[in-house]
C-alpha atoms as a PDB file:
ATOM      1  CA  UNK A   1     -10.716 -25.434   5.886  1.00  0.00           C
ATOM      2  CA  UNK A   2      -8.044 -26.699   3.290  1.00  0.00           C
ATOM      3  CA  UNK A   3      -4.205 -25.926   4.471  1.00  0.00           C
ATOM      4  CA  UNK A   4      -2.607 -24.133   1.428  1.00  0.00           C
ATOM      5  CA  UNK A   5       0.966 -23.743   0.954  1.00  0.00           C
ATOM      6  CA  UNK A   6       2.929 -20.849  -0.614  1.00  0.00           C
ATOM      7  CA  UNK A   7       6.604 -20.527  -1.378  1.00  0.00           C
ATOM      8  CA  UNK A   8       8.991 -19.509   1.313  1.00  0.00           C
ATOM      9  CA  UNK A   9      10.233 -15.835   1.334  1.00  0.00           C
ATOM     10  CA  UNK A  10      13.103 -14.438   3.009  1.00  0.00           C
ATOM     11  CA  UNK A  11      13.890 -10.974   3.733  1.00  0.00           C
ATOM     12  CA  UNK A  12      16.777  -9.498   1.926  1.00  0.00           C
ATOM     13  CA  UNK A  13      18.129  -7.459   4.833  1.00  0.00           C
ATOM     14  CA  UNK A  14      17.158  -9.813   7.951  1.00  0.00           C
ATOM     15  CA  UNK A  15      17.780 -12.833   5.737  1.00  0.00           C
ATOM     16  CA  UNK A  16      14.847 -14.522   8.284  1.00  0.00           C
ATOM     17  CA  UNK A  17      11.621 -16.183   6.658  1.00  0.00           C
ATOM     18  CA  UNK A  18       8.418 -13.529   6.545  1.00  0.00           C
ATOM     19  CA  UNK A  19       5.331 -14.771   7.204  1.00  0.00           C
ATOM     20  CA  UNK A  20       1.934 -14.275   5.314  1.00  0.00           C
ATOM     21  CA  UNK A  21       0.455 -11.514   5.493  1.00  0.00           C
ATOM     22  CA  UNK A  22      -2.652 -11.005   3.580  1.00  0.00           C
ATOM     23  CA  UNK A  23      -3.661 -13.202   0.606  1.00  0.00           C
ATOM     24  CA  UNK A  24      -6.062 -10.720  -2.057  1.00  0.00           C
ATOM     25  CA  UNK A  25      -8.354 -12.561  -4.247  1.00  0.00           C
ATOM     26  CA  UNK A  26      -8.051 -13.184  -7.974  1.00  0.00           C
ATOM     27  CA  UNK A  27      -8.369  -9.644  -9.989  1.00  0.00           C
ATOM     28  CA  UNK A  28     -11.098  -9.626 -13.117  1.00  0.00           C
ATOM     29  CA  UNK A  29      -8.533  -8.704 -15.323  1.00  0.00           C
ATOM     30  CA  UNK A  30      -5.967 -11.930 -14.024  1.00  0.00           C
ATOM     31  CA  UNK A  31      -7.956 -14.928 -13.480  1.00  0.00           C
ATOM     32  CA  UNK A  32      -6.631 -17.119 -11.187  1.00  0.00           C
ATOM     33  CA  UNK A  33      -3.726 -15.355 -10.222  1.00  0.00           C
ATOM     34  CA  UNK A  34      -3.695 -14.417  -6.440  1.00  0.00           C
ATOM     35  CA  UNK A  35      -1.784 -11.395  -4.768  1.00  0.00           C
ATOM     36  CA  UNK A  36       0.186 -12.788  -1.654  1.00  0.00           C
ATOM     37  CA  UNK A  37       1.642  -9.938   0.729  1.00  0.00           C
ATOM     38  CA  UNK A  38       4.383 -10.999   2.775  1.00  0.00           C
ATOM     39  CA  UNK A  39       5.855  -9.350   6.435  1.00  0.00           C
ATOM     40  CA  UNK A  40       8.972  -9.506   8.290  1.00  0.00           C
ATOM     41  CA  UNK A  41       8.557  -9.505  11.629  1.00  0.00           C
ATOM     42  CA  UNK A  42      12.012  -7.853  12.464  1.00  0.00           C
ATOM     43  CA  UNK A  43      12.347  -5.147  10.416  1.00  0.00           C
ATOM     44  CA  UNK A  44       8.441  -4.740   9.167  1.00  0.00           C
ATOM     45  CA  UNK A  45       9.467  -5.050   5.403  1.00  0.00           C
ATOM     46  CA  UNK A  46       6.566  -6.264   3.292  1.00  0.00           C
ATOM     47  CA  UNK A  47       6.800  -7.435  -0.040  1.00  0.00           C
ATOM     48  CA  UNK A  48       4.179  -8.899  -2.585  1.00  0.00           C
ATOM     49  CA  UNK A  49       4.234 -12.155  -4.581  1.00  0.00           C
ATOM     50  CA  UNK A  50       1.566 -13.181  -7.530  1.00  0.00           C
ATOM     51  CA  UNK A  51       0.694 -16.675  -7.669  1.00  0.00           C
ATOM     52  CA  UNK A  52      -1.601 -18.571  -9.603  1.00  0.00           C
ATOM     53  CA  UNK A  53      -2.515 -21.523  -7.322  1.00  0.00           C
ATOM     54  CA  UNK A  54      -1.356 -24.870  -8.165  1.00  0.00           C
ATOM     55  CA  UNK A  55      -3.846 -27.769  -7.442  1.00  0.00           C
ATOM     56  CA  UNK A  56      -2.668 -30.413  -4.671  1.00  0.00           C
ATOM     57  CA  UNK A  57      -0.761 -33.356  -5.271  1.00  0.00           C
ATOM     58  CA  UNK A  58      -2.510 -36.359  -5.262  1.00  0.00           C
ATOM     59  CA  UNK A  59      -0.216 -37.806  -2.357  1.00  0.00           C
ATOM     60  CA  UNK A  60      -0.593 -35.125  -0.511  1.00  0.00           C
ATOM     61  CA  UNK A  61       3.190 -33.944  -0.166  1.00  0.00           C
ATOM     62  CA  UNK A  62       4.460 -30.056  -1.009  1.00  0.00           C
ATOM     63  CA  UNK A  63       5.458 -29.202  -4.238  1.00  0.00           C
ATOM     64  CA  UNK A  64       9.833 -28.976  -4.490  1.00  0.00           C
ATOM     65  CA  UNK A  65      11.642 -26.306  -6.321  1.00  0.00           C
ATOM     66  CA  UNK A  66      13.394 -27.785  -9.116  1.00  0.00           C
ATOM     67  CA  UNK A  67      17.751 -26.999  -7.917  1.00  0.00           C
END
């Protein structure tokens, strides 16, 4: 099983990192584009992120957010 990586969200009241919760598959309607629910584990907040997956770097290292 490939390791996948998504973007790190924090919760706007707890201000902590949530965790992955559930990753839906692709829609018909949005190809590619993947529906990633996020959890806090303090306060039970979830939120929801779409993605469209990125393919892996050749060397192997994470993606950075540009500043």
């Amino acid at each position: 099983m490939t390791q996948r990586f998504f973007p790190e969200v924090l919760c706007p009241g707890c201000k902590i990192k949530m965790s992955v919760k559930l990753i839906l598959p692709p829609r018909a309607d949005i190809s590619r584009m993947e529906t990633v629910v996020y959890h806090c584990p303090r306060c039970e907040l979830e939120t929801t992120r779409h993605l469209i997956p990125s393919a892996k770097r050749q060397d192997g290292a994470k993606s950075q957010r540009p500043n």
